[in-house]
Protein backbone atom coordinates (compact mmCIF):
# COMPACT_ATOMS: atom_id res chain seq x y z
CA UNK A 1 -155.45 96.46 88.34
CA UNK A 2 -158.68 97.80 87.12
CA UNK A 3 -159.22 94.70 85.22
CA UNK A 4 -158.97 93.10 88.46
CA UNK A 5 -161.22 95.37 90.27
CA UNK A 6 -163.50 95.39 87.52
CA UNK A 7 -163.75 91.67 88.02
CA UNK A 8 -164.29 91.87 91.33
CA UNK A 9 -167.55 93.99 90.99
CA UNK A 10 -168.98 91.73 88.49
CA UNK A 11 -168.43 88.26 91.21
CA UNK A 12 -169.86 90.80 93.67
CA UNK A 13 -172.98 91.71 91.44
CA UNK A 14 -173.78 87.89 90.70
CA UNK A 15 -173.47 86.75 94.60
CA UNK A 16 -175.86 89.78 95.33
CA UNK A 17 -178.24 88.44 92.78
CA UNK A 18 -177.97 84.85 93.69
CA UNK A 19 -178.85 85.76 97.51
CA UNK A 20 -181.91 88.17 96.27
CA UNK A 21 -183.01 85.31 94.33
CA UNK A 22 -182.77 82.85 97.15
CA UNK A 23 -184.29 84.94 99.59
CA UNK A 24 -187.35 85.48 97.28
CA UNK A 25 -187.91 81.88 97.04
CA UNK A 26 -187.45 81.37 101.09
CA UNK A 27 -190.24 84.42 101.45
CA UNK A 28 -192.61 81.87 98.92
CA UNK A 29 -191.70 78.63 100.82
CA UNK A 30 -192.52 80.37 104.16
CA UNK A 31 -195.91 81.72 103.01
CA UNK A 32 -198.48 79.69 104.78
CA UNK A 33 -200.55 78.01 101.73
CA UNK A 34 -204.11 78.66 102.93
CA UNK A 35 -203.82 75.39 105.65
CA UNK A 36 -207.13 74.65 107.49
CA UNK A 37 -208.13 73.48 110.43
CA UNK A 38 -209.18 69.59 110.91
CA UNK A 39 -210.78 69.34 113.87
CA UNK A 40 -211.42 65.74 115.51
CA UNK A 41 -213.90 66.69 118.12
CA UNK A 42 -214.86 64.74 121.13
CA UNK A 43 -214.30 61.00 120.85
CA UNK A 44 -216.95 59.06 121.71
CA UNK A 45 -217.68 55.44 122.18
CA UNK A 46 -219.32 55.26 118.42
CA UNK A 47 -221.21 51.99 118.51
CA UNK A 48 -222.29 52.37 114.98
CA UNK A 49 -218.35 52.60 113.41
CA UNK A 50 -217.66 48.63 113.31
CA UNK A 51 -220.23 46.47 112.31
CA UNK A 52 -219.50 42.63 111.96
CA UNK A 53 -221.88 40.42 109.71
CA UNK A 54 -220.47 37.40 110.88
CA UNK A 55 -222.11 35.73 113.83
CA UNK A 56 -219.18 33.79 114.62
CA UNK A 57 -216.89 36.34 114.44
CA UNK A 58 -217.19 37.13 118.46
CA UNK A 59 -217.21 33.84 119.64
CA UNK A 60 -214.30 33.06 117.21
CA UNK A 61 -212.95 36.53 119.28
CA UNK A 62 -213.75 34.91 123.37
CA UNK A 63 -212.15 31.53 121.70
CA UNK A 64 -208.95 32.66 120.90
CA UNK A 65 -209.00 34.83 124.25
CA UNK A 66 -209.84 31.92 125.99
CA UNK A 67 -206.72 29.50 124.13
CA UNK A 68 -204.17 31.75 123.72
CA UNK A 69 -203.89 33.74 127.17
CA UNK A 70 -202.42 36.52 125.37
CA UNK A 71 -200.48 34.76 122.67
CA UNK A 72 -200.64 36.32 119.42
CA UNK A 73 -201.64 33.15 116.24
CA UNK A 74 -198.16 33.75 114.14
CA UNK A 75 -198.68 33.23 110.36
CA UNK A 76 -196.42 30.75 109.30
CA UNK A 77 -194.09 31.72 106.48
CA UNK A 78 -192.84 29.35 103.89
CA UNK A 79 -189.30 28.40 104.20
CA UNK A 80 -189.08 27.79 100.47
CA UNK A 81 -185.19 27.10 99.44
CA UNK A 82 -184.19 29.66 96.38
CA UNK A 83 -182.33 28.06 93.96
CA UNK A 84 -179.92 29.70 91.28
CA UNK A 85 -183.27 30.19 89.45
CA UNK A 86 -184.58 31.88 92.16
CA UNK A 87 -181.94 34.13 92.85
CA UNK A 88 -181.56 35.55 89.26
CA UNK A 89 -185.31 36.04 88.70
CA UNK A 90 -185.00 38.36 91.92
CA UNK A 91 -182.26 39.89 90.52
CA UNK A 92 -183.74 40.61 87.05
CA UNK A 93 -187.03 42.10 89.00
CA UNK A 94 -184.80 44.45 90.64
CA UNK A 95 -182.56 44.98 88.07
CA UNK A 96 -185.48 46.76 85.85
CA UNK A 97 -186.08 49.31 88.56
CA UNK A 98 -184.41 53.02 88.42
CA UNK A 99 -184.80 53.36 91.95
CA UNK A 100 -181.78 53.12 93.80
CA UNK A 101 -183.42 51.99 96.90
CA UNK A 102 -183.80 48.75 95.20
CA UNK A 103 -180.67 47.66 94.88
CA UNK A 104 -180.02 44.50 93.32
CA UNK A 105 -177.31 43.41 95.20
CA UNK A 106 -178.75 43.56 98.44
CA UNK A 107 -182.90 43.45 98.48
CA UNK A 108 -182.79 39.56 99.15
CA UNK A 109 -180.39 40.34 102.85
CA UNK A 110 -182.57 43.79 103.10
CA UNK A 111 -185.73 42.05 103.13
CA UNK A 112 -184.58 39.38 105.51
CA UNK A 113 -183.84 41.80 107.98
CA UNK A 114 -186.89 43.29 107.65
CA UNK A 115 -188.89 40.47 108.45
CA UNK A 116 -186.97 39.89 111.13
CA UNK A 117 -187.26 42.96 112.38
CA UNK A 118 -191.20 43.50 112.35
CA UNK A 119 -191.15 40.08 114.37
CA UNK A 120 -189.49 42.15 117.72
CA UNK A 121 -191.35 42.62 120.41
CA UNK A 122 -189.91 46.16 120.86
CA UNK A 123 -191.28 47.04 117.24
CA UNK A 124 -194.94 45.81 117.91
CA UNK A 125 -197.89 46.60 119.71
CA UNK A 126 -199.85 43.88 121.90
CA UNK A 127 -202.88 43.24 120.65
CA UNK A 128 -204.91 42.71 123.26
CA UNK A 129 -203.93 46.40 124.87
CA UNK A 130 -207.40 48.09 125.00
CA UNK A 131 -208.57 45.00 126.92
CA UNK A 132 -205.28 44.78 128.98
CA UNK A 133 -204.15 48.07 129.38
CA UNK A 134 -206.87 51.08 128.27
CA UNK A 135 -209.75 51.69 130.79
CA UNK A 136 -210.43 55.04 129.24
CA UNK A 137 -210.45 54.44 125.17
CA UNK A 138 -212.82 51.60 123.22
CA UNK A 139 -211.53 50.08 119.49
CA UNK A 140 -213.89 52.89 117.86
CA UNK A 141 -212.16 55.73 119.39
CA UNK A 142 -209.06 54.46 117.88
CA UNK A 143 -210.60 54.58 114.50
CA UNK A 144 -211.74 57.47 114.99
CA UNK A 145 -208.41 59.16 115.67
CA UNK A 146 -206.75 57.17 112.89
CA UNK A 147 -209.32 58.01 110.38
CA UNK A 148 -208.41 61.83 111.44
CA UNK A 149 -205.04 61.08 111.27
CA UNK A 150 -205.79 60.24 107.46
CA UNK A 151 -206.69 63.40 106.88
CA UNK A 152 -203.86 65.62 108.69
CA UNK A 153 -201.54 63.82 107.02
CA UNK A 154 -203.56 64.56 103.73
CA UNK A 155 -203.88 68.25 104.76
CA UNK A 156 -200.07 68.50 105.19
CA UNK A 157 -199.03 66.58 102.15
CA UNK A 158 -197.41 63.78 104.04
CA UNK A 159 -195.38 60.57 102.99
CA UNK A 160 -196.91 57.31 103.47
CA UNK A 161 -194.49 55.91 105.61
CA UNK A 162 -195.36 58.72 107.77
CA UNK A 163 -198.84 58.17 108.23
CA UNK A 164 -198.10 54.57 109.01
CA UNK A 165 -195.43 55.30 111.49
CA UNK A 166 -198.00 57.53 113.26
CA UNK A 167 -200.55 54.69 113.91
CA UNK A 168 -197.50 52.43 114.71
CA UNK A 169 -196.28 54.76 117.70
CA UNK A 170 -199.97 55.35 118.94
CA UNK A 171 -200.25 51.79 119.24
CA UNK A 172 -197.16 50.53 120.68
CA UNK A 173 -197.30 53.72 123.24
CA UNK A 174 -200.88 52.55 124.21
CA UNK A 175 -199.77 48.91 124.27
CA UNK A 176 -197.64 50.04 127.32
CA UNK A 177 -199.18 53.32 129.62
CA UNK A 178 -202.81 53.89 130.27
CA UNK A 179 -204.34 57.01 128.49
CA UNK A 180 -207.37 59.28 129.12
CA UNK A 181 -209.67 60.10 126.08
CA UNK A 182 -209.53 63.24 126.12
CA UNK A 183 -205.65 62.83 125.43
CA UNK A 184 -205.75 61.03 122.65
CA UNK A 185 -206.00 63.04 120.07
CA UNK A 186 -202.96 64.70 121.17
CA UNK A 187 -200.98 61.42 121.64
CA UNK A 188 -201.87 61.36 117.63
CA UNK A 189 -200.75 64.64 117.09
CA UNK A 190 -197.33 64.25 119.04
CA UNK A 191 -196.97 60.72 117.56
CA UNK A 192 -197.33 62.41 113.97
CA UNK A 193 -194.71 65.15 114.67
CA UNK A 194 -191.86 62.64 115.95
CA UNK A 195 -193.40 60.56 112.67
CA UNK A 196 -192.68 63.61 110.62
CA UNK A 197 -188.91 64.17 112.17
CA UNK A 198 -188.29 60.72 111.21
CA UNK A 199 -189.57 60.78 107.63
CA UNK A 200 -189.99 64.39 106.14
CA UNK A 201 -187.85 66.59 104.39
CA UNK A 202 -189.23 69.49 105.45
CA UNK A 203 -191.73 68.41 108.10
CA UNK A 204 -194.49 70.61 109.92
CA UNK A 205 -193.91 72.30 113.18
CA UNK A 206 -195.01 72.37 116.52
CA UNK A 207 -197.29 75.23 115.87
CA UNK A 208 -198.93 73.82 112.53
CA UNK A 209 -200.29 70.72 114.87
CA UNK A 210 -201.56 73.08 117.68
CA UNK A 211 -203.16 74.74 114.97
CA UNK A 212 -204.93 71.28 112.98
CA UNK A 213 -206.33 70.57 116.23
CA UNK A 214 -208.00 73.93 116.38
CA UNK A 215 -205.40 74.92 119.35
CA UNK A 216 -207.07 72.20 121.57
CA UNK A 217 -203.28 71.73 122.98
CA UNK A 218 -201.00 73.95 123.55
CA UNK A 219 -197.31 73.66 122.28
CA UNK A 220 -195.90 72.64 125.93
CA UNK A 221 -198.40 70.24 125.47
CA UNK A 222 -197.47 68.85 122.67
CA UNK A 223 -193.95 68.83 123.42
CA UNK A 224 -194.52 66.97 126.62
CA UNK A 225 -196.37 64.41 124.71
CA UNK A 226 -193.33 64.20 122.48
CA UNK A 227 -190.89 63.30 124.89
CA UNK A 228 -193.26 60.72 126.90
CA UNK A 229 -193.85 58.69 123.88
CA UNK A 230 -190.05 59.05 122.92
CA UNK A 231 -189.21 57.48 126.00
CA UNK A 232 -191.93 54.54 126.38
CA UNK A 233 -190.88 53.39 123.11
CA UNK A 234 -187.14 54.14 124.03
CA UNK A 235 -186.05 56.14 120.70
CA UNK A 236 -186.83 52.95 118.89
CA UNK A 237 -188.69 54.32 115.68
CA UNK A 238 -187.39 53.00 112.77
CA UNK A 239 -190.18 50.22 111.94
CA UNK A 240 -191.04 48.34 109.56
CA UNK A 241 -194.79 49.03 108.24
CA UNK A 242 -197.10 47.37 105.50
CA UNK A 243 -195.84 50.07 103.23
CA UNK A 244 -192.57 49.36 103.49
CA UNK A 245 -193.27 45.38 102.19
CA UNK A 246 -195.88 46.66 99.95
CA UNK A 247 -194.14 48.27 97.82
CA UNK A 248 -192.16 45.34 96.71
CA UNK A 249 -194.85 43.01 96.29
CA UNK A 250 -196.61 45.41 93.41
CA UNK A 251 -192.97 45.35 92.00
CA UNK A 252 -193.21 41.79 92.09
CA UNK A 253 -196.96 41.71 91.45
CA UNK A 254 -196.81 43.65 88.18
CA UNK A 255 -194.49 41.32 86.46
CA UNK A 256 -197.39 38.76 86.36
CA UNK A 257 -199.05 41.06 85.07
CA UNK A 258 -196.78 42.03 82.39
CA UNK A 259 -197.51 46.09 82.39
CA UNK A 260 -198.05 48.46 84.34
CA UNK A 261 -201.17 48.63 86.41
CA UNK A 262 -201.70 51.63 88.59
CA UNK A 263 -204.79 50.47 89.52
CA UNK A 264 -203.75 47.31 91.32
CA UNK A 265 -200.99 49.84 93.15
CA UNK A 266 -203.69 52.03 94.38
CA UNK A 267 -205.69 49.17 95.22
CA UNK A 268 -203.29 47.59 97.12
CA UNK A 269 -202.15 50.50 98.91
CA UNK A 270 -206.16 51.26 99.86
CA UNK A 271 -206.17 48.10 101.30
CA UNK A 272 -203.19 48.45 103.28
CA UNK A 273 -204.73 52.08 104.95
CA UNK A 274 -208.04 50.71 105.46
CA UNK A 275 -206.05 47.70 107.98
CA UNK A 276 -204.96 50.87 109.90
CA UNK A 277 -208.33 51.70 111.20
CA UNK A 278 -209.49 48.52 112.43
CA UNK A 279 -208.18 47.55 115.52
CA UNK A 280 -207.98 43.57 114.79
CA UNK A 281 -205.56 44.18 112.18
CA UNK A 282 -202.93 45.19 114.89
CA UNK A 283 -202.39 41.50 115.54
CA UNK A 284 -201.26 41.07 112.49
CA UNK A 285 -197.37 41.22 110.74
CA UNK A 286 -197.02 44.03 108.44
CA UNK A 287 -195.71 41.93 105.74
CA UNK A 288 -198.63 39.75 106.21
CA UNK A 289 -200.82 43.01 105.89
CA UNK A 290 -198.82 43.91 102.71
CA UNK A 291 -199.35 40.46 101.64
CA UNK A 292 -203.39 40.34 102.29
CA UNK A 293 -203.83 43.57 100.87
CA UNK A 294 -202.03 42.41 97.01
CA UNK A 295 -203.56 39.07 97.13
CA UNK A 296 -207.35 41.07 97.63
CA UNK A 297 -206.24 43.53 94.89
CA UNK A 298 -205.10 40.73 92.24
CA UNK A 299 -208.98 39.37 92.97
CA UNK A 300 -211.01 42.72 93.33
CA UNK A 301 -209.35 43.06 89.40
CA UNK A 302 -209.31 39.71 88.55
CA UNK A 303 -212.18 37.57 90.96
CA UNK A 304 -212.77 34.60 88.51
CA UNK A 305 -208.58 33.86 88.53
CA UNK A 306 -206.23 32.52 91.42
CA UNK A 307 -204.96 35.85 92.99
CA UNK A 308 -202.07 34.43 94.18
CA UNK A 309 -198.41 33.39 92.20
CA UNK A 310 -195.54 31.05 92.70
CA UNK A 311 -193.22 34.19 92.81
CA UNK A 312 -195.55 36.15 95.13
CA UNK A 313 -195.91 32.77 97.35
CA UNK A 314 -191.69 32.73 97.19
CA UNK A 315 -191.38 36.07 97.87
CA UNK A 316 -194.00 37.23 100.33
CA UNK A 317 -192.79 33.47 102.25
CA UNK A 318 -196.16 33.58 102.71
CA UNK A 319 -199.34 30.53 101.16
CA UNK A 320 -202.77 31.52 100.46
CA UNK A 321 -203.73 30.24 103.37
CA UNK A 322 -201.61 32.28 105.78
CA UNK A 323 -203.34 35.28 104.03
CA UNK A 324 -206.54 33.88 105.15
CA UNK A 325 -207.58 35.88 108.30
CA UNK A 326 -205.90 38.82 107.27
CA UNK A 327 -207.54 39.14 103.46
CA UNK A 328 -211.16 38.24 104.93
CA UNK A 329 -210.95 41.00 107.47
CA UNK A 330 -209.64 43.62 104.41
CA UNK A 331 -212.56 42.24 102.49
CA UNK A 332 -215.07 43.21 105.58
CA UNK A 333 -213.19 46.61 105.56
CA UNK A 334 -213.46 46.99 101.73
CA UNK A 335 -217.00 46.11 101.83
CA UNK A 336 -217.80 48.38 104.73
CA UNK A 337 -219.10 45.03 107.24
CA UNK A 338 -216.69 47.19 109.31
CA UNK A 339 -215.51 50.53 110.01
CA UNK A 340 -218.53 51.73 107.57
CA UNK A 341 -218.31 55.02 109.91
CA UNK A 342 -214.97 56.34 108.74
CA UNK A 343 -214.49 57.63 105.68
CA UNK A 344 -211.57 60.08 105.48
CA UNK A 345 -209.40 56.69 103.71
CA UNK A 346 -212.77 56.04 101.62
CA UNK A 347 -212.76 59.52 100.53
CA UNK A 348 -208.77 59.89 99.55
CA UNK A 349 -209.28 56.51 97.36
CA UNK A 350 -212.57 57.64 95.55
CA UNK A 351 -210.40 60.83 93.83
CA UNK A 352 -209.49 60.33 90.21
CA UNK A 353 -206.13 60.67 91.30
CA UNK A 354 -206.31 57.55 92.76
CA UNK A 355 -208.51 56.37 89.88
CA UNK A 356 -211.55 56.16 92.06
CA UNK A 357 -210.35 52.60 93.51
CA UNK A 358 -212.23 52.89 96.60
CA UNK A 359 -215.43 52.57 93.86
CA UNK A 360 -214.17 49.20 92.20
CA UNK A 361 -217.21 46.68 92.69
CA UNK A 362 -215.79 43.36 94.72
CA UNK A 363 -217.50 40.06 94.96
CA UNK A 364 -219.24 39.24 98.47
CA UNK A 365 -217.57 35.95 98.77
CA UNK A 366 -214.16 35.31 98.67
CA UNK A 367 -213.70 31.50 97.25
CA UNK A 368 -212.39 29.05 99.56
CA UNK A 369 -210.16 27.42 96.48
CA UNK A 370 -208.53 30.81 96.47
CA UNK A 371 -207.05 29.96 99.83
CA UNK A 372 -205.63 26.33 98.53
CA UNK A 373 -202.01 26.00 97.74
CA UNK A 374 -201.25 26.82 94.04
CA UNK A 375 -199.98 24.51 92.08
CA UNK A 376 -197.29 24.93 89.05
């Protein structure tokens, strides 16, 4: 009996010391970690933010307006049939990763779904909606917010796919109800928190994006926000983004290049952030963004070889010349011709954690043979 009771106290001892334990790292989890405030300020009409250097490029612009009547070009993707080959090469890629997420068995159905998916109209913003819909808010006020958005999500230590959602629900919600400017910074502060729900393990509260916007909104405010945008995009919120493709094609990128090559993944994924600010890039398929944004890393690295692959082109389902339009506006974006304003994505991808990409010299021109078909 006293063995038992003896026992007894010991169990009792170890829960008590378990809990104190636990609670002691709750008390250091919930202390705040010195967060600051990122204030946007008033958004203005910024004139000086996009800058084109092509002459053409606005009466290329009222042509297309003028043809299409609100009919988005479609890249055409290459209906390439895999062979046995094929199908074992993909596997093999696959095979070599330790993530679980890419699971052999299934990436070639997951990634049909996916670009079936991105192709829904519920899933996409129009992108003609500042002409169409907005009376209130210009293209440069959306880079503005975006280019803050950059930085929250830096401030808070967000996921990618987070950040990306958050532009992708700004969009789509302004793509269907009219917005005053001096709401739009909290549209991409509500958009962020539902963004964060979706994504986050631990995401921020109500309170910590009253607080990034230097309490400009109130909570209520926020809230209210919340469950308008929930319902114009009818709980719908599980997207695919350019991150989402991107992330294969430096998987399948890298085996051309036989190593590994953090520097093209940085690249690639600096590419991909800058298409966020620029309000022509909306148009555009995110796998076609993902797409754009390798085939301008492989020739930022490499500009005097091809940039593109036979398994990237049967992959991606997508020819060097679908990239075109896509890769010449990143290259305007890498080379500041636009968006030379904002520079909170400029910034992130000039740290050496990021190995200084952002500071990786690129050649003016882009070759026109680049855009030919490859041959084998």
């Amino acid at each position: 009996m006293a063995n038992q009771e003896s026992a007894c106290l010991r169990v009792t001892r170890a829960i008590k010391k378990r809990s104190a334990a636990a609670a002691a790292m709750a008390e250091v989890e919930d202390c705040p970690v010195g967060k600051r405030r990122v204030v946007l300020g008033e958004l203005k009409n910024l004139a000086n933010i996009v800058v084109s250097v092509n002459p053409n490029l606005g009466k290329e612009t009222q042509k297309a307006k003028g043809k299409g009547k609100g009919r988005v070009a479609k890249a055409k993707r290459v209906l390439i049939p895999a062979t046995e080959e094929d199908e074992s090469a993909a596997t093999d890629i696959d095979a070599k990763s330790d993530d679980p997420q890419m699971c052999a068995a299934y990436v070639k159905d997951i990634f049909e779904y996916l670009c079936k998916m991105e192709a829904e109209p519920n899933r996409r913003a129009s992108h003609n909606y500042l002409e169409k819909i907005q009376n209130d808010i210009t293209a440069n006020m959306r880079g503005v917010l975006v280019d803050w958005l950059v930085e929250v999500a830096e401030e808070y230590r967000l996921v990618a796919d987070t950040l990306y959602l958050t532009v992708n629900y700004v969009d789509r919600f302004l793509s269907q109800k009219s917005l005053e400017r001096k709401k739009l910074q909290l549209l991409g502060v509500s958009s962020m928190l539902i963004a964060s729900k979706y994504e986050e393990i631990k995401p921020p509260n109500v309170d910590d994006f009253c607080y990034i916007t230097d309490n400009t909104y109130t909570g209520e405010e926020v809230v209210k926000m919340e469950a308008d945008i929930l319902s114009a995009l009818k709980f719908e919120l599980g997207s695919p983004t350019a991150v989402t493709f991107l992330r294969r094609f430096i998987r399948i990128s890298l085996e051309d290049y036989n190593n590994s090559n953090s520097q093209l993944e940085f690249l690639a994924h600096y590419l991909a952030e800058l298409s966020m600010l620029d309000y022509e890039c909306v148009k555009f398929l995110p796998s076609l963004v993902a797409a754009s944004a390798m085939f301008l890393a492989r020739f930022i690295i490499r500009p005097k070889a091809h940039p593109w692959s036979e398994s990237l082109q049967r992959y991606t389902k997508y020819r060097p010349a679908d990239v075109k339009q896509c890769a010449s506006a990143l290259h305007d974006l890498y080379l500041r011709r636009r968006g030379a304003g904002l520079h909170s994505v400029r910034d992130k991808y000039s740290r050496d954690k990021f190995e200084a990409v952002a500071n990786t010299p690129a050649p003016p021109v882009i070759p026109e043979s680049f855009f030919f078909d490859i041959t084998p």
